[in-house]
Protein backbone atom coordinates (compact mmCIF):
# COMPACT_ATOMS: atom_id res chain seq x y z
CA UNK A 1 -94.61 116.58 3.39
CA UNK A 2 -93.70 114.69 0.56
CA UNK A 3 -95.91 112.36 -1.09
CA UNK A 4 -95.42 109.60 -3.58
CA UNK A 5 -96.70 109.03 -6.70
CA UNK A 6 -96.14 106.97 -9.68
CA UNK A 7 -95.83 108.42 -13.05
CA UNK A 8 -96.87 106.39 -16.14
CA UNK A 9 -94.93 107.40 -19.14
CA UNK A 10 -93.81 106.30 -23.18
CA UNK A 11 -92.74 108.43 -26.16
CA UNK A 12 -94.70 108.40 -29.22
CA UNK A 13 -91.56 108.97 -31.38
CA UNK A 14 -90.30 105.52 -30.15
CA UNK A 15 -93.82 103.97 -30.64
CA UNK A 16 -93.41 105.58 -33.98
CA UNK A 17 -90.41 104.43 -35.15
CA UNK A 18 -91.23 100.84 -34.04
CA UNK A 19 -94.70 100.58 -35.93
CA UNK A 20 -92.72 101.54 -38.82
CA UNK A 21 -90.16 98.87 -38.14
CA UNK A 22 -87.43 101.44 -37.72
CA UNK A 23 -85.37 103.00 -34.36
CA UNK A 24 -85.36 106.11 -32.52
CA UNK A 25 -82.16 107.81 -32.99
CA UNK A 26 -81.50 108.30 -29.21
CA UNK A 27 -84.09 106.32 -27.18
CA UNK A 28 -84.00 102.41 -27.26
CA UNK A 29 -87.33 100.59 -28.31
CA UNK A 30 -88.66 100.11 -24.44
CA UNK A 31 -90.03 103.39 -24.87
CA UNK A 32 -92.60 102.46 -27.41
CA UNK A 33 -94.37 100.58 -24.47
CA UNK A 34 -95.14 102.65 -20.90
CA UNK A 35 -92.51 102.88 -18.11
CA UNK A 36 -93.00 103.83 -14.65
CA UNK A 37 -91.53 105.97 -12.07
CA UNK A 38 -92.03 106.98 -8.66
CA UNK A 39 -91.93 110.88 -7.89
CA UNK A 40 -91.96 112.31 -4.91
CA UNK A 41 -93.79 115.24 -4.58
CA UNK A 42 -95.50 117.61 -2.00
CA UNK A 43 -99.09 117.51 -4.26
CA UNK A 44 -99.96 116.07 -7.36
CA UNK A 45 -99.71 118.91 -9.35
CA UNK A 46 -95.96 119.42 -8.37
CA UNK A 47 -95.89 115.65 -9.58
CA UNK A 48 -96.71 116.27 -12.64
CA UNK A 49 -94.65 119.75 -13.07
CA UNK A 50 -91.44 117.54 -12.38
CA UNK A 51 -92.38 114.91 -14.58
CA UNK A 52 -93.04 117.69 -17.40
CA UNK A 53 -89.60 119.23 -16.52
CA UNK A 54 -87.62 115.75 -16.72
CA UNK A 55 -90.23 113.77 -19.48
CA UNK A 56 -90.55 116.96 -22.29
CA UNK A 57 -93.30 116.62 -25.14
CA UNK A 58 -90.81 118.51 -26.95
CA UNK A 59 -89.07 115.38 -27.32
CA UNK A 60 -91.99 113.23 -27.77
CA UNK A 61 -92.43 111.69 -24.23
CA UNK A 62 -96.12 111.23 -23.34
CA UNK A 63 -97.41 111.32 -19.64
CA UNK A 64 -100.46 109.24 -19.49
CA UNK A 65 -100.90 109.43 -16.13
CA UNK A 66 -99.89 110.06 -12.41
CA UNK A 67 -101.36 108.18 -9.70
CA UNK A 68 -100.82 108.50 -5.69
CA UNK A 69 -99.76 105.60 -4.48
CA UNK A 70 -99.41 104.77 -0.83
């Protein structure tokens, strides 16, 4: 059964770029502050392998946390 969950998420190259009063080549500025997403997901570990798939650290994104939510 899946479960929900919400995924709290920003990328510290954005956050960079904006404390240095510059732009990420790809991402718009909204990433320097934390988005969330709802994932579905059968446990929370398969939450967070999705989110890990979809939200790389290779390209700077930062999961802070996931959360089930009812």
């Amino acid at each position: 059964m899946q479960q929900k969950f919400e995924a709290a998420i920003f990328n510290e190259e954005v956050l960079a770029a904006v404390q240095e009063g510059e732009h990420h080549k790809n991402l718009s500025d909204s990433w320097a502050e934390t988005h969330y997403f709802d994932v579905y997901a059968s446990s929370l570990e398969e939450a967070w392998e999705k989110m890990r798939r979809k939200y790389s650290v290779d390209r700077g994104f930062i999961i802070k946390a996931i959360d089930e939510v009812d």
